[in-house]
N, C-alpha and C. Protein backbone atom coordinates (compact mmCIF):
# COMPACT_ATOMS: atom_id res chain seq x y z
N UNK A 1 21.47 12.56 -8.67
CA UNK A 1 21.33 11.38 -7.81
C UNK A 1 20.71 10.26 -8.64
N UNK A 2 21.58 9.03 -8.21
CA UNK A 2 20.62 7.67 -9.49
C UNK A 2 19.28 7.47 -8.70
N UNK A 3 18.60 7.24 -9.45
CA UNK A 3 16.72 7.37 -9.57
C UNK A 3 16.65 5.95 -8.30
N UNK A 4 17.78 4.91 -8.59
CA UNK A 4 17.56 3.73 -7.16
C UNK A 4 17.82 4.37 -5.39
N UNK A 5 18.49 5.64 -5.80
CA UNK A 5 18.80 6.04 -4.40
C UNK A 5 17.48 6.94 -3.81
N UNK A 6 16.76 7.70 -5.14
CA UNK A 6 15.47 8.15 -4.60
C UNK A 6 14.26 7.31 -4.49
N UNK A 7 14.35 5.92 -5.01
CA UNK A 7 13.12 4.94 -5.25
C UNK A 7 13.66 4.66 -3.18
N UNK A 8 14.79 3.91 -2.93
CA UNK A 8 15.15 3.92 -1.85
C UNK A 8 14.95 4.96 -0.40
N UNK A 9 15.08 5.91 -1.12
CA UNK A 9 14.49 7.22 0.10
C UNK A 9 12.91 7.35 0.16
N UNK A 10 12.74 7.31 -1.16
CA UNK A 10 11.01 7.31 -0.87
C UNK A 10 10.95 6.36 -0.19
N UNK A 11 10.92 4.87 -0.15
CA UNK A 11 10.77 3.74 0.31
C UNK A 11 10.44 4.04 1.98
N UNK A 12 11.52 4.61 2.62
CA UNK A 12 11.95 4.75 3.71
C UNK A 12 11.48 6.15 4.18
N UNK A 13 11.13 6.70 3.53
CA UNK A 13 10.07 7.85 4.00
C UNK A 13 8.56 7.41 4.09
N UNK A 14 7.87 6.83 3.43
CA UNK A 14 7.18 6.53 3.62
C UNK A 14 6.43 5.37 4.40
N UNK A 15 7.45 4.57 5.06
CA UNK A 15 7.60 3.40 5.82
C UNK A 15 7.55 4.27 7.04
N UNK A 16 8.60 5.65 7.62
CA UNK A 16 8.65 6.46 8.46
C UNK A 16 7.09 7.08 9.05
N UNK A 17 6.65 7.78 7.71
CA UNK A 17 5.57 8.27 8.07
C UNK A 17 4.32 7.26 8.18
N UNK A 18 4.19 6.12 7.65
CA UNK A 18 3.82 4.93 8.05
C UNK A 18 2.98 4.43 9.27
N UNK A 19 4.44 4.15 9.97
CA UNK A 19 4.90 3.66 11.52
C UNK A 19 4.50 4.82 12.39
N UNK A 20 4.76 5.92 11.97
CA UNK A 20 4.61 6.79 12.81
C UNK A 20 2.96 7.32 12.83
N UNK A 21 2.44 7.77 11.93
CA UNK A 21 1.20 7.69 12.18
C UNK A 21 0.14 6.66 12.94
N UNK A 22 0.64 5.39 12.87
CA UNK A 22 0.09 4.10 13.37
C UNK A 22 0.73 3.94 15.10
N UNK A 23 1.58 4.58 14.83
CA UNK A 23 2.08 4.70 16.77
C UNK A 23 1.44 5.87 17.45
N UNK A 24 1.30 6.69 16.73
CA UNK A 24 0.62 8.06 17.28
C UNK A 24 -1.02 7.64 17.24
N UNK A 25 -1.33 7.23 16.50
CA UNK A 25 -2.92 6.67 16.87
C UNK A 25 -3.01 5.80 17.96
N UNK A 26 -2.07 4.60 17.88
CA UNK A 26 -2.64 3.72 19.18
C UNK A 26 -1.88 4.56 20.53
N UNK A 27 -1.39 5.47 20.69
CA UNK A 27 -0.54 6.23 21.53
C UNK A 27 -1.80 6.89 22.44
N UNK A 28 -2.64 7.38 21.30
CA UNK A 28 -3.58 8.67 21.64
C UNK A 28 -5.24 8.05 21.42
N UNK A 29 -5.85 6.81 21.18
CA UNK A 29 -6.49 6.36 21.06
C UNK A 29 -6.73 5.34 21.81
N UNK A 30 -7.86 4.71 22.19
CA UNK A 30 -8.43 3.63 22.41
C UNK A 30 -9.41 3.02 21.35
N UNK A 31 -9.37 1.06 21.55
CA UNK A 31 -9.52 0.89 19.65
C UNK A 31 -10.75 1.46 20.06
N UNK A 32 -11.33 1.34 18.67
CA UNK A 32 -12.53 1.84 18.09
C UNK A 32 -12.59 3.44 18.25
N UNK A 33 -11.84 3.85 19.41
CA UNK A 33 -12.79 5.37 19.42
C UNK A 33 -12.07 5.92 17.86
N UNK A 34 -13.02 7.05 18.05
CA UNK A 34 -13.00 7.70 16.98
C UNK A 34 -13.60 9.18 17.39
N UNK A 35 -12.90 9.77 15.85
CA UNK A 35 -12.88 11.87 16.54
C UNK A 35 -13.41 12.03 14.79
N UNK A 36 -14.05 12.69 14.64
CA UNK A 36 -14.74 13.56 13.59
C UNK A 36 -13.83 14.30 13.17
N UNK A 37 -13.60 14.50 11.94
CA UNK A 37 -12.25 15.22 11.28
C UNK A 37 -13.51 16.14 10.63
N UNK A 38 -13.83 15.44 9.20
CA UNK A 38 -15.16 16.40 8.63
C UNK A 38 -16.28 15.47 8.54
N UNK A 39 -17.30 16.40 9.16
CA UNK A 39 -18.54 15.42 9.70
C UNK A 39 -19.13 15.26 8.33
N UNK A 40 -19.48 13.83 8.72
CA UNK A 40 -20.37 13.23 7.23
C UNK A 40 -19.94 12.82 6.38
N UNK A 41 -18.02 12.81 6.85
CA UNK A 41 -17.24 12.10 5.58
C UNK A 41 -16.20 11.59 6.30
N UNK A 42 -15.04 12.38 7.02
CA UNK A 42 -14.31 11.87 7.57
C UNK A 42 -13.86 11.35 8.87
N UNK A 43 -13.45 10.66 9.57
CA UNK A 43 -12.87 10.53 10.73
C UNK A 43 -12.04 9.64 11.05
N UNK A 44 -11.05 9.73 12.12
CA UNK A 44 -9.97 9.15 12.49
C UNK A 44 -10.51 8.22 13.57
N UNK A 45 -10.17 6.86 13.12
CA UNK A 45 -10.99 5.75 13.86
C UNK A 45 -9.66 5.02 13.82
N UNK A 46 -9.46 4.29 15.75
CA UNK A 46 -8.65 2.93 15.79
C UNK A 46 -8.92 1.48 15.27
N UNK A 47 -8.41 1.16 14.40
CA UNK A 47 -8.81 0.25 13.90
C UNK A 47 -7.62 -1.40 13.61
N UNK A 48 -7.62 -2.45 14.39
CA UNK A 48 -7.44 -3.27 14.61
C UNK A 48 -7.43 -4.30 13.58
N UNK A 49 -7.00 -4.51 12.38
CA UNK A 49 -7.54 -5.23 11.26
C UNK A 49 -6.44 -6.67 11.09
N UNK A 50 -7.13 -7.16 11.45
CA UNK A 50 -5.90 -8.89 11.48
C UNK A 50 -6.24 -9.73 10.09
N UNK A 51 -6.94 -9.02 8.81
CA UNK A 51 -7.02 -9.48 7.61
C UNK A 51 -5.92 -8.67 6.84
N UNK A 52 -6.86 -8.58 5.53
CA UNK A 52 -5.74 -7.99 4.25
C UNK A 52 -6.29 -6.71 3.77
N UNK A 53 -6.22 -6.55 3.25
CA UNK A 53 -6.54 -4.72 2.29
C UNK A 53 -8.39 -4.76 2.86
N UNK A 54 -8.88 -3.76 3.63
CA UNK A 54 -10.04 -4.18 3.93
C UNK A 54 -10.59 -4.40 4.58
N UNK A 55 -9.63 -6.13 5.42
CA UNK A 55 -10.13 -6.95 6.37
C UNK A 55 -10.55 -7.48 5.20
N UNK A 56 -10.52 -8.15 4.36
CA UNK A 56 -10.86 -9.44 3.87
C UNK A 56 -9.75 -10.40 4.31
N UNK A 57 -10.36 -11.67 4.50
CA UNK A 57 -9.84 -12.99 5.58
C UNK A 57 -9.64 -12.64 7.04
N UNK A 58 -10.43 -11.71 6.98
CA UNK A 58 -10.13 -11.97 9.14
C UNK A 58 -10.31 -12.37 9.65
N UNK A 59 -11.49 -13.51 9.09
CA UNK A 59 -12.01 -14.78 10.15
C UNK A 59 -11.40 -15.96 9.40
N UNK A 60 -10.19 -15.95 8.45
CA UNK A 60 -9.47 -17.11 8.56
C UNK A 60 -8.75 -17.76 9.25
N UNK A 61 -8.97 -19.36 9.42
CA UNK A 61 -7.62 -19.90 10.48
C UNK A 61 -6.34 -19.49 10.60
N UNK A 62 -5.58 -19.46 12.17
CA UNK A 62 -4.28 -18.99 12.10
C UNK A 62 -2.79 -19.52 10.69
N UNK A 63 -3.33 -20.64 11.02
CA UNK A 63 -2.22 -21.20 9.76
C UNK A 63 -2.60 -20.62 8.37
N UNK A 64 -3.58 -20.29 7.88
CA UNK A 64 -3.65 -19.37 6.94
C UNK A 64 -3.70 -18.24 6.59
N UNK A 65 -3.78 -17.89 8.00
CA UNK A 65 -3.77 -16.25 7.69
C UNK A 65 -2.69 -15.79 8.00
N UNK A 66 -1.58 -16.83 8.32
CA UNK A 66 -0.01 -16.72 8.98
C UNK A 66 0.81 -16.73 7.15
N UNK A 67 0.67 -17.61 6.37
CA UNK A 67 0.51 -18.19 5.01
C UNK A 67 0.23 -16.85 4.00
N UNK A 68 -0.88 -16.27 4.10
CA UNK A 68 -1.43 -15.64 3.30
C UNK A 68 -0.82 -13.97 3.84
N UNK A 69 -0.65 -13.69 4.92
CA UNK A 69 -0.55 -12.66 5.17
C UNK A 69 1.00 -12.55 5.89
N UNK A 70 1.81 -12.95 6.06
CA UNK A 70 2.93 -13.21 5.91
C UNK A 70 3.61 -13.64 5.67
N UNK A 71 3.86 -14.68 4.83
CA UNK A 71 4.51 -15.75 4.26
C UNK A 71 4.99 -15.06 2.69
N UNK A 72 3.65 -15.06 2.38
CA UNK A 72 3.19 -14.46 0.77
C UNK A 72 3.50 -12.84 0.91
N UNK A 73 3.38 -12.08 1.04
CA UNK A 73 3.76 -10.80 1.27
C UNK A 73 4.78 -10.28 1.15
N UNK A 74 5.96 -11.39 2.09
CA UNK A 74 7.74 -11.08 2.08
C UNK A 74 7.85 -11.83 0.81
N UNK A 75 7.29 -12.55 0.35
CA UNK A 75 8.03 -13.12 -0.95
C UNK A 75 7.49 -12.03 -1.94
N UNK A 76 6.42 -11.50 -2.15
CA UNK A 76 6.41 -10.43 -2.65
C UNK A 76 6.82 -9.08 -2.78
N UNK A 77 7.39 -8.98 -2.06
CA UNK A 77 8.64 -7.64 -1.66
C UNK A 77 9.52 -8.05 -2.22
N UNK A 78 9.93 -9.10 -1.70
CA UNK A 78 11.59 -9.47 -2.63
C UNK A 78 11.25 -9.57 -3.87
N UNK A 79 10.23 -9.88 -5.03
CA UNK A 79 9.76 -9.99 -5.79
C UNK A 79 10.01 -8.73 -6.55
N UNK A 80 9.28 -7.45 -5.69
CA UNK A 80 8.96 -6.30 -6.12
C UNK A 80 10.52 -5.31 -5.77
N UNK A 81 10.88 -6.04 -5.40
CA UNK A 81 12.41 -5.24 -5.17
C UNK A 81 13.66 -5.48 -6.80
N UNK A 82 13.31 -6.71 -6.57
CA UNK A 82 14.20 -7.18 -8.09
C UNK A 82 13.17 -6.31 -8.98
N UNK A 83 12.20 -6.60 -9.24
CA UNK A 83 11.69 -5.75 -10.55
C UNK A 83 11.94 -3.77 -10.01
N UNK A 84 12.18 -3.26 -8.77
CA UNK A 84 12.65 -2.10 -8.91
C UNK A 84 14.03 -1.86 -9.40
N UNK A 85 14.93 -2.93 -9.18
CA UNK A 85 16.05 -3.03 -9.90
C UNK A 85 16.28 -3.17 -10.92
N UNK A 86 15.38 -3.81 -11.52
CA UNK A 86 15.14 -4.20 -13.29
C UNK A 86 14.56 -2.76 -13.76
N UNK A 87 13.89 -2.18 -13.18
CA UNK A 87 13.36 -1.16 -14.05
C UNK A 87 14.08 0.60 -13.44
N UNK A 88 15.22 0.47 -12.70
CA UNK A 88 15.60 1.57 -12.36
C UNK A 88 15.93 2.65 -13.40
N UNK A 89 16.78 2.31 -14.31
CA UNK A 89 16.85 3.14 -15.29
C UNK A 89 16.46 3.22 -16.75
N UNK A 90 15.13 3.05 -16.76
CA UNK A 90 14.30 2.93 -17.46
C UNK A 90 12.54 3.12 -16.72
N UNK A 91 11.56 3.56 -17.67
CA UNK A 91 10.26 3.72 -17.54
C UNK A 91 10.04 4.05 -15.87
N UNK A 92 10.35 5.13 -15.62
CA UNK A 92 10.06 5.89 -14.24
C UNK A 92 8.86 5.33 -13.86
N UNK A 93 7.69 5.20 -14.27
CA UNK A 93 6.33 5.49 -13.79
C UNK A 93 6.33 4.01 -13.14
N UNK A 94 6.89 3.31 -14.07
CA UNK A 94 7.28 2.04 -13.56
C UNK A 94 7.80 1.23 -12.50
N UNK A 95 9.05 2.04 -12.07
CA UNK A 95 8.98 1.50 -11.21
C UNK A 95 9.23 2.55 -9.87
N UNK A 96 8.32 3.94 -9.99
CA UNK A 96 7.71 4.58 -8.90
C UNK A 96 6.74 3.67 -8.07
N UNK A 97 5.86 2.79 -9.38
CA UNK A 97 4.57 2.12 -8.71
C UNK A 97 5.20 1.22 -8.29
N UNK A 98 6.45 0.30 -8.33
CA UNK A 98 7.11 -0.24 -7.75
C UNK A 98 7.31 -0.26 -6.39
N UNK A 99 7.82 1.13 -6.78
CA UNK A 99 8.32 1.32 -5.40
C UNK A 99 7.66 1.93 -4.34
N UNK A 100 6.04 2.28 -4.50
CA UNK A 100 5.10 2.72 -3.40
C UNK A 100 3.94 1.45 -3.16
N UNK A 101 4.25 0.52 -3.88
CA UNK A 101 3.88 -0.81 -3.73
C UNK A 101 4.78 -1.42 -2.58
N UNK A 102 5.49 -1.47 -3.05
CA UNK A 102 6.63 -1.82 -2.02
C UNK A 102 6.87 -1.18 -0.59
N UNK A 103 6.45 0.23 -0.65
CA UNK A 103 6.78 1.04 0.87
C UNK A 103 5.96 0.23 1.56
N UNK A 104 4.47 0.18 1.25
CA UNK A 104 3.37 -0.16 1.61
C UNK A 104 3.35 -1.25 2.24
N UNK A 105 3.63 -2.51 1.61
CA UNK A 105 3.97 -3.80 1.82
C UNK A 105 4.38 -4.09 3.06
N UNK A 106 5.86 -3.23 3.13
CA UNK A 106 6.30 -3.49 4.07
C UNK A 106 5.87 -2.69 5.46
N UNK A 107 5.62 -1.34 5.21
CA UNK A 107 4.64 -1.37 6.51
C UNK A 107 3.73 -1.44 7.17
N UNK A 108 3.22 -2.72 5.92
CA UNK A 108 2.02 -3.51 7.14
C UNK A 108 3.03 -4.40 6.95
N UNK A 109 3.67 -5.38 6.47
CA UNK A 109 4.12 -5.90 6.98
C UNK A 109 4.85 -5.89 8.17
N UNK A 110 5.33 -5.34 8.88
CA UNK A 110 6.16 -4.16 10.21
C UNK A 110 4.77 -5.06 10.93
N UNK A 111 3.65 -4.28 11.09
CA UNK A 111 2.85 -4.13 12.02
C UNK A 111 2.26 -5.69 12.25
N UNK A 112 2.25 -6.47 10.84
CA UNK A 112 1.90 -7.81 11.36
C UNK A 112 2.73 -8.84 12.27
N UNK A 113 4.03 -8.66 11.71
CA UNK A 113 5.20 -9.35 12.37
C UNK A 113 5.13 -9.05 14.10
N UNK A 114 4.93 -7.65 13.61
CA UNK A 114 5.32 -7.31 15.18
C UNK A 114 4.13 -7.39 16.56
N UNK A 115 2.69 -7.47 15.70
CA UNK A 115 1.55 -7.13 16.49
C UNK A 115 0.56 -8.37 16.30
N UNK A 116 0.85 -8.47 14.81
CA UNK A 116 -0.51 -9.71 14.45
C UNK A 116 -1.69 -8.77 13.80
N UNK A 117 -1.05 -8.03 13.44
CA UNK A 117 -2.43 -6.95 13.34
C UNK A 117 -2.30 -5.80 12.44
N UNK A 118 -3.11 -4.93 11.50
CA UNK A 118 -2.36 -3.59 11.16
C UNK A 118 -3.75 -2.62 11.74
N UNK A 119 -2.90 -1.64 11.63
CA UNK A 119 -3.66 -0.71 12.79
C UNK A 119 -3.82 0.23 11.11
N UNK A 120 -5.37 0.45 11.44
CA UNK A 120 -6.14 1.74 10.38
C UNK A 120 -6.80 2.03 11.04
N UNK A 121 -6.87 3.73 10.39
CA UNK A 121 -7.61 4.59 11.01
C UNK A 121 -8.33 5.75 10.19
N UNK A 122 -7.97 5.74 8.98
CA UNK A 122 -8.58 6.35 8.02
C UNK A 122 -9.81 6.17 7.78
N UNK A 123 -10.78 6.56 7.90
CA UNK A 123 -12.15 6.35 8.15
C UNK A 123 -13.37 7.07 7.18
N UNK A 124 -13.31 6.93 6.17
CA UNK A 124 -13.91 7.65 5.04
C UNK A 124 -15.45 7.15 4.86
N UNK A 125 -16.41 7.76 4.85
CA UNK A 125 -17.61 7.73 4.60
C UNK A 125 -18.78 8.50 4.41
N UNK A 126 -19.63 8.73 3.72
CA UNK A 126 -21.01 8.84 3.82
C UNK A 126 -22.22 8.84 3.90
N UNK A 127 -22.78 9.30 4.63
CA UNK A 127 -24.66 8.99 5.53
C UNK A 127 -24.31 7.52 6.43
N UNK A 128 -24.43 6.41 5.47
CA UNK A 128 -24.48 5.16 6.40
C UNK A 128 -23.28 4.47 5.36
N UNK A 129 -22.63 4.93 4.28
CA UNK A 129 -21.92 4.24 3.12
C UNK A 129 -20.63 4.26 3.49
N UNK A 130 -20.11 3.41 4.63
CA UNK A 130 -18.46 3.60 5.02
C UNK A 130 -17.62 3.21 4.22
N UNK A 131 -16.27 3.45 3.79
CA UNK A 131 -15.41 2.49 2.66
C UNK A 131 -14.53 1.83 4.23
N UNK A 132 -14.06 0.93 4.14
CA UNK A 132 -13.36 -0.22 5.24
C UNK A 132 -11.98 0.99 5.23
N UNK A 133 -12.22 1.17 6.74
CA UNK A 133 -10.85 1.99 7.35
C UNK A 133 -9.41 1.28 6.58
N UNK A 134 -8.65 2.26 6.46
CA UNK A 134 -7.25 2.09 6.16
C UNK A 134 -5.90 3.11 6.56
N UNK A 135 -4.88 3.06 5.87
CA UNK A 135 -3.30 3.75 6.49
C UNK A 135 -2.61 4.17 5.34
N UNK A 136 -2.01 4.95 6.07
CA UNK A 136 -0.67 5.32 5.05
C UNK A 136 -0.28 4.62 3.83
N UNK A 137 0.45 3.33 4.45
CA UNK A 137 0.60 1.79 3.52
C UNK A 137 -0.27 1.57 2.60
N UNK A 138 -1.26 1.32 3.18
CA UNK A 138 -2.17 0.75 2.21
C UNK A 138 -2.87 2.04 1.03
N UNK A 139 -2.40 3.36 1.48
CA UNK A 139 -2.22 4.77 0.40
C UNK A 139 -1.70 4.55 -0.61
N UNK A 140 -0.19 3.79 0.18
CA UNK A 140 0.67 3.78 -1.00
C UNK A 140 0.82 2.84 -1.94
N UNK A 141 -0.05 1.36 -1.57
CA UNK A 141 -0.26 0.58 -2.21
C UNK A 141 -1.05 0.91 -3.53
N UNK A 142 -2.24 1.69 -2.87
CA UNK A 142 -3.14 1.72 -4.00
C UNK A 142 -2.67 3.11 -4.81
N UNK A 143 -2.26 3.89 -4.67
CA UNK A 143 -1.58 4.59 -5.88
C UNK A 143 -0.45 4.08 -6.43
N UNK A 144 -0.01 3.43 -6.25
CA UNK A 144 1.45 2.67 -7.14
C UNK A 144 0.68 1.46 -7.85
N UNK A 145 -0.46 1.06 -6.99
CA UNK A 145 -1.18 0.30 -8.00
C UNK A 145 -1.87 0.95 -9.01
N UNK A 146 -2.47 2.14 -8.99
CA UNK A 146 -2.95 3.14 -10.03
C UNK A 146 -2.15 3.34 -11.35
N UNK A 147 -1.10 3.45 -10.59
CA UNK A 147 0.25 3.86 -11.20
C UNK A 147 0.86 2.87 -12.47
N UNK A 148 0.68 2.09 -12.05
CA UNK A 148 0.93 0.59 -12.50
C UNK A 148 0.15 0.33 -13.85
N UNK A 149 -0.87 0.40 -13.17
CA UNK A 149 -2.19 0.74 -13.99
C UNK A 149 -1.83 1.70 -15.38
N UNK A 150 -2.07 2.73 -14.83
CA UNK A 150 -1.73 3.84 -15.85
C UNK A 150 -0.99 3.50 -16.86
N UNK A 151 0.53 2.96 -16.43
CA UNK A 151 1.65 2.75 -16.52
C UNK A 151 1.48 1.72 -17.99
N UNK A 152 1.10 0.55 -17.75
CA UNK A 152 0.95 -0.23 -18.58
C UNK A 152 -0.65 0.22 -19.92
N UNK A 153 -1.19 1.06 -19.39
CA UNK A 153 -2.55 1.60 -20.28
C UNK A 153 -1.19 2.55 -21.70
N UNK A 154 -0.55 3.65 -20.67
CA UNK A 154 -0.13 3.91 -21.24
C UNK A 154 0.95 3.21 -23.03
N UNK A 155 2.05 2.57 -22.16
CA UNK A 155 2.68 1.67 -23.26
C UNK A 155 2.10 0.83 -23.78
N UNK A 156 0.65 0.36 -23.66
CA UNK A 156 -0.39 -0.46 -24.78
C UNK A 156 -0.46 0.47 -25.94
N UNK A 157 -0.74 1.75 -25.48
CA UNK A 157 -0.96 2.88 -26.56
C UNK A 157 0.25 3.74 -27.60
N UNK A 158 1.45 3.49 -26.71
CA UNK A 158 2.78 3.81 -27.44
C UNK A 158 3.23 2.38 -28.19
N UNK A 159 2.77 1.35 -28.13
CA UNK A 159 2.99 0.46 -28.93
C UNK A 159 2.27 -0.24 -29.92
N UNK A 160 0.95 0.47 -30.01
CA UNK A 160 0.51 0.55 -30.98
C UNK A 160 0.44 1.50 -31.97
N UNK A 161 0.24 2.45 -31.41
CA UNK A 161 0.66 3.98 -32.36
C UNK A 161 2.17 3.18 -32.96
N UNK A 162 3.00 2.42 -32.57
CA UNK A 162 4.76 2.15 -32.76
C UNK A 162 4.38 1.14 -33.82
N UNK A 163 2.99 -0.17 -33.53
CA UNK A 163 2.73 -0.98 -34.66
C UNK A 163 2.15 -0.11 -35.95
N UNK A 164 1.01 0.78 -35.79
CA UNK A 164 0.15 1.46 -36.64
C UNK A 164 1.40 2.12 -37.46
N UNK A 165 2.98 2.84 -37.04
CA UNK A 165 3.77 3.16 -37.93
C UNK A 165 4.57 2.34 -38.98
N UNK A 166 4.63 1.39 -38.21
CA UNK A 166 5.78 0.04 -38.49
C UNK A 166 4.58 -1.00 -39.10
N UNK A 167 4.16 -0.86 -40.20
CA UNK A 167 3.26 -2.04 -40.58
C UNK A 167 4.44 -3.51 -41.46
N UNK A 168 3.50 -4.35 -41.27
CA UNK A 168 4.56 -5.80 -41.20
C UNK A 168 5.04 -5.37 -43.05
């Protein structure tokens, strides 16, 4: 199978499980409550977040947070879609992080269009030290951003080991 038809299925699997986790929470929840998964670290909390990765800008004006959080976002998908096309057959790692950047994107994007809002519920913390609830999406953001990461650490180091052989 070409590697664009599985960058594409992942895409759409993970957009699936996404949506669906975020419907099954507000399905079975009221916001804020929250259920203890493992005490002292985890729990599944409704969470209402009308900012960005976080809730950073949630108390920005509508016209900017309309701007910043949807405007900018879809142009970044289409963005990140051409570079999954540019890098399909070539440097996997590449554009895996592509393409779980991209699942991500779009399903918060889904939830803003449709709600004004993205719904997290991932609720990670300890004693009084919470990290800011999050989702699926925003999972997949930040490991394809890891990824990315990696990605480019890596070929700094294959291209110099490539200069250190090849001297001028």
């Amino acid at each position: 199978m070409k590697r664009i038809w599985i960058f594409c299925l992942l895409i759409a699997g993970l957009i699936l499980l996404d949506q669906f986790t975020k419907v099954a929470i507000e399905q079975n929840y009221a916001l804020s409550e929250s259920t203890t998964v493992i005490k002292g670290f985890f729990n599944i909390t409704y969470i209402r977040n009308t900012g960005a990765a976080f809730g950073m800008g949630a108390g920005a004006a509508d016209h900017w947070r309309k701007i910043l959080f949807l405007a900018l976002p879809v142009l970044v998908c289409f963005y990140l879609m051409v570079l999954i096309w540019k890098t399909r057959n070539d440097r996997l790692m590449l554009g895996l992080s592509y393409t779980l950047i991209l699942a991500g994107a779009i399903g918060n994007l889904m939830d803003r269009f449709a709600m004004g809002y993205v719904v997290d519920f991932l609720d990670f913390y300890y004693k009084y030290h919470h990290f800011p609830a999050f989702n699926v999406a925003d999972s997949s953001i930040t490991v394809g951003a890891a990824l990315l990461l990696l990605d480019f650490i890596i070929e700094a180091i294959q291209k110099k080991k490539e200069d250190a052989a090849n001297p001028l």
